[in-house]
N, C-alpha and C. Protein backbone atom coordinates (compact mmCIF):
# COMPACT_ATOMS: atom_id res chain seq x y z
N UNK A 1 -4.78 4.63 10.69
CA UNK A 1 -4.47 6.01 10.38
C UNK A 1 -5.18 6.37 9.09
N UNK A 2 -5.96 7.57 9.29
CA UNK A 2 -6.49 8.40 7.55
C UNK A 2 -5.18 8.22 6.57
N UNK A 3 -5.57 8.37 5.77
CA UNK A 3 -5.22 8.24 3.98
C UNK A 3 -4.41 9.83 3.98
N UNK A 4 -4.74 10.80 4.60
CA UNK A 4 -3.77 12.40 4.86
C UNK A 4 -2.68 12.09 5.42
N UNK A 5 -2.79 11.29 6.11
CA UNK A 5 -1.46 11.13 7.18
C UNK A 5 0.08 9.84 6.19
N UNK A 6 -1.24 9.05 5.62
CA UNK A 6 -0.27 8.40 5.13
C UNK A 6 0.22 8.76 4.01
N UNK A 7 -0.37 9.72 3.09
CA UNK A 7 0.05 10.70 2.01
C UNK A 7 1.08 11.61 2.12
N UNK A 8 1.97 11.90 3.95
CA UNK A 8 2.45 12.75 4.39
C UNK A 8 3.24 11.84 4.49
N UNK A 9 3.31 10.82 5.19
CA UNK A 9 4.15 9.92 5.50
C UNK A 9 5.23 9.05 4.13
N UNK A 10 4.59 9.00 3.06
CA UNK A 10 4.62 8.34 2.06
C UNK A 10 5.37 8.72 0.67
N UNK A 11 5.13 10.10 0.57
CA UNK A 11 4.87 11.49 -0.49
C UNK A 11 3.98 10.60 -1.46
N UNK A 12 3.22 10.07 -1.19
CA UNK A 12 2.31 9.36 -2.49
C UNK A 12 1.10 10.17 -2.74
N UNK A 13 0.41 10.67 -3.67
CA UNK A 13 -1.15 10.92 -3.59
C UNK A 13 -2.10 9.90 -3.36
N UNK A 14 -3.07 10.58 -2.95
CA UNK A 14 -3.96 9.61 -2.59
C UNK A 14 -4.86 8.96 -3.75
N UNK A 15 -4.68 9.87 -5.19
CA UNK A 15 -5.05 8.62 -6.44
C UNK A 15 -4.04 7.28 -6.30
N UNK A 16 -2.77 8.08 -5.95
CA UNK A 16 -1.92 6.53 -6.21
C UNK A 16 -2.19 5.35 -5.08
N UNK A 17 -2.37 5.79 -3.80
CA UNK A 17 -2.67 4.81 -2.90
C UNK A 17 -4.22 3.95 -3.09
N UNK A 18 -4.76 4.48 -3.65
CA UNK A 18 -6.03 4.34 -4.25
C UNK A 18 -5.70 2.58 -5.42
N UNK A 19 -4.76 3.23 -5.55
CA UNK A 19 -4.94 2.32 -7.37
C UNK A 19 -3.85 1.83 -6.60
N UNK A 20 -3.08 1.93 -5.70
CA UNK A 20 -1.99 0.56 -4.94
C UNK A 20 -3.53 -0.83 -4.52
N UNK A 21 -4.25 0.60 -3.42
CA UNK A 21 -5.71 -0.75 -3.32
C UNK A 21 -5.78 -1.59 -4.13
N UNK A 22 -6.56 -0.44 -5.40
CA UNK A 22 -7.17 -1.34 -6.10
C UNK A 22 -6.21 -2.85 -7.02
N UNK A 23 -5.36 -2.68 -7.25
CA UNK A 23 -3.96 -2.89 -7.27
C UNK A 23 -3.62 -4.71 -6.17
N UNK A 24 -3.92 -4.41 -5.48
CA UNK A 24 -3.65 -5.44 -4.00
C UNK A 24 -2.21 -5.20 -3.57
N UNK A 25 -1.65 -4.52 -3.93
CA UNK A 25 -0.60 -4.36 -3.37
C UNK A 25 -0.49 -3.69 -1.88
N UNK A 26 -1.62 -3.02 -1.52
CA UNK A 26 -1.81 -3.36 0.06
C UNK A 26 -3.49 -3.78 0.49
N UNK A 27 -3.52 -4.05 1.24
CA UNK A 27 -4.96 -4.37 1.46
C UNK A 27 -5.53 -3.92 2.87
N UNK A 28 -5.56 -2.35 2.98
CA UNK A 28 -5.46 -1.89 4.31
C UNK A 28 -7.39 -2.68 4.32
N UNK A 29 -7.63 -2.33 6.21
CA UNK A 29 -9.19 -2.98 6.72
C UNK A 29 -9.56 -1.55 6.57
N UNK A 30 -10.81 -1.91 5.79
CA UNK A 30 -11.84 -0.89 5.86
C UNK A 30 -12.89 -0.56 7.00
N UNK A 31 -12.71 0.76 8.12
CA UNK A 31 -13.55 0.73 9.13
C UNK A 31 -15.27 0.81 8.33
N UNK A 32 -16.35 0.05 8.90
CA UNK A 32 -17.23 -0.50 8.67
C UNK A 32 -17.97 0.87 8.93
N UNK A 33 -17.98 1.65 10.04
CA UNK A 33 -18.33 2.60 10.68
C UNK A 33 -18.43 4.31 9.10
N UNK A 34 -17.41 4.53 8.74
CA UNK A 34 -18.12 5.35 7.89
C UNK A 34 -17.21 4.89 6.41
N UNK A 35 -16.60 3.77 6.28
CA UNK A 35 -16.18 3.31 5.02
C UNK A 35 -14.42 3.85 4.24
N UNK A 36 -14.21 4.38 5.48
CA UNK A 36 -12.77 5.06 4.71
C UNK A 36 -12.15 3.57 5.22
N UNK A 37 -10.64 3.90 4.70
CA UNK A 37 -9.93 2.77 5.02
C UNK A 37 -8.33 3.26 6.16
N UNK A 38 -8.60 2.14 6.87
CA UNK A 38 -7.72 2.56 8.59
C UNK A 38 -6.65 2.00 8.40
N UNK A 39 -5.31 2.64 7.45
CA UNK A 39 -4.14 2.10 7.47
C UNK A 39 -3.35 1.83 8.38
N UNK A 40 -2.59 0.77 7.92
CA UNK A 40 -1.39 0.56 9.48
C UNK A 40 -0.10 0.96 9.01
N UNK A 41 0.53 0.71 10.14
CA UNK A 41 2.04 1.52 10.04
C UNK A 41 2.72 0.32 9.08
N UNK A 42 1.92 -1.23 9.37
CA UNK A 42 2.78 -1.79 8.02
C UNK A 42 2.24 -1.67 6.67
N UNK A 43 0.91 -1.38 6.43
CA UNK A 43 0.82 -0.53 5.02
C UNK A 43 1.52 0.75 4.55
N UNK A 44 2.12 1.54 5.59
CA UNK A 44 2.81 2.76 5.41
C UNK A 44 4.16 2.47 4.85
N UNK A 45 4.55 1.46 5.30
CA UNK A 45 6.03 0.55 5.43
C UNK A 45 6.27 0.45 3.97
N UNK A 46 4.90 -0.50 3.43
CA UNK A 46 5.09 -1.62 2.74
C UNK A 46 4.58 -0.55 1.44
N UNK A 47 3.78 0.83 1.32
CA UNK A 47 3.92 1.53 0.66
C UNK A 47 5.46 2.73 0.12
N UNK A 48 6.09 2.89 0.71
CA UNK A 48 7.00 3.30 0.93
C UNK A 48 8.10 2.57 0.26
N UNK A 49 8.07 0.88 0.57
CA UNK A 49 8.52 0.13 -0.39
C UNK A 49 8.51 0.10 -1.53
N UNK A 50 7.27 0.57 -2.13
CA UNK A 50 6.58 0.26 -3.33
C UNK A 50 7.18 1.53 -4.16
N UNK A 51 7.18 2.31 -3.36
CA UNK A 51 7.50 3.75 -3.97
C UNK A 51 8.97 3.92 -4.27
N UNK A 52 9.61 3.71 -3.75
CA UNK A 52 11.40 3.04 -3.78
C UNK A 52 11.74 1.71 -4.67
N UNK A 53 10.57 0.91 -4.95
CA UNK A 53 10.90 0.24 -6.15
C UNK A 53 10.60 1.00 -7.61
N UNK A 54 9.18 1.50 -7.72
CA UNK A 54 8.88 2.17 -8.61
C UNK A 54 9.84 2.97 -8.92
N UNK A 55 10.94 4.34 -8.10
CA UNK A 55 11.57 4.66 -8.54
C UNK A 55 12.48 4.10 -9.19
N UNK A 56 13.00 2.95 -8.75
CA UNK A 56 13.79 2.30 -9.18
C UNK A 56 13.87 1.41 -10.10
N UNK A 57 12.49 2.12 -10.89
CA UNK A 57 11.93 1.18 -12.46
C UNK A 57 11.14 -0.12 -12.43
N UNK A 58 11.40 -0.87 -11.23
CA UNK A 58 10.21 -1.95 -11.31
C UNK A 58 9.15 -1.95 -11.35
N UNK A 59 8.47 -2.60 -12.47
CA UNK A 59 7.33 -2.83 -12.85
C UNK A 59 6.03 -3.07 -11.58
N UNK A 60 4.53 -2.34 -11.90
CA UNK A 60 3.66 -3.00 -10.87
C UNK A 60 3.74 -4.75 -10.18
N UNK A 61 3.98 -5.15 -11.73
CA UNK A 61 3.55 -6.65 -11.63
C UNK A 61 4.67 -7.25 -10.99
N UNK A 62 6.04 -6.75 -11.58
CA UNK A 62 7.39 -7.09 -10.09
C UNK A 62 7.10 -7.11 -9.36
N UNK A 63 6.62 -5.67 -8.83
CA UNK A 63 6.78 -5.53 -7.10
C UNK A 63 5.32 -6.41 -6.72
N UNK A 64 4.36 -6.91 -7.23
CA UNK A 64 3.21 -7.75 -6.74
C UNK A 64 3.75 -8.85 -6.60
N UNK A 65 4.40 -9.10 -7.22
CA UNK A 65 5.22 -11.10 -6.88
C UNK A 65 6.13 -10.29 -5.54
N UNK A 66 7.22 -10.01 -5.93
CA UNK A 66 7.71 -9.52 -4.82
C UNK A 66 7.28 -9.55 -3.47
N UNK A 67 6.16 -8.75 -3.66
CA UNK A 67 5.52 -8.79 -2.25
C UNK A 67 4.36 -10.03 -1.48
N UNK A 68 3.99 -10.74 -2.82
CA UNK A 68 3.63 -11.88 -2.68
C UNK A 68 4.85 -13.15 -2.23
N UNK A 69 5.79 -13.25 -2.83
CA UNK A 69 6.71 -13.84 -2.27
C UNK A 69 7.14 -13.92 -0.48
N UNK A 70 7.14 -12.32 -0.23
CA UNK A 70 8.27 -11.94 1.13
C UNK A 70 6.87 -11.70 2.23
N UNK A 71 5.54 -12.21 2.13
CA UNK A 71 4.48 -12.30 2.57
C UNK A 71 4.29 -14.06 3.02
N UNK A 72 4.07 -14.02 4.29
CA UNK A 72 4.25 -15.62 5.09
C UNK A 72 2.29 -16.43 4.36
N UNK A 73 2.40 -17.86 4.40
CA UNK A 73 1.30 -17.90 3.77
C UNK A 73 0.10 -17.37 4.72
N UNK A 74 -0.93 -17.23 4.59
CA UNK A 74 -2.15 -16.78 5.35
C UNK A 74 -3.07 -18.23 5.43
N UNK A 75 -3.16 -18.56 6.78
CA UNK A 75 -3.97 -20.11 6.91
C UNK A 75 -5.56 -19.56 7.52
């Protein structure tokens, strides 16, 4: 899904999803074809998360362990 849809989905701007990227706090696949990036419904999820911690005062670097933690290892 475009970066509009998930900005709708999210209430995030798209500087902030930007700097979640850059960030690693999600790591949507970039289509190769014209370079935007093709989010999934579990980056939408897992942004949404992020945004409900932030309100809730936790730090970037919290919610990066956090989500590094509740993330299975990758072989």
């Amino acid at each position: 899904m475009r970066i509009q849809e998930v900005m709708g989905k999210t209430g995030l701007s798209r500087r902030t999803i930007h700097y979640y990227i850059d960030q690693k706090l999600i790591i949507p696949p970039v289509n190769e074809g014209n370079g935007y990036h093709d989010f999934t419904e579990e980056d939408v999820q897992k942004l949404f998360i992020i945004r409900k911690l932030r309100e809730a005062g936790l730090s970037l670097a919290d919610i990066l362990s956090l989500i590094h933690i509740s993330e299975p290892t990758r072989r």
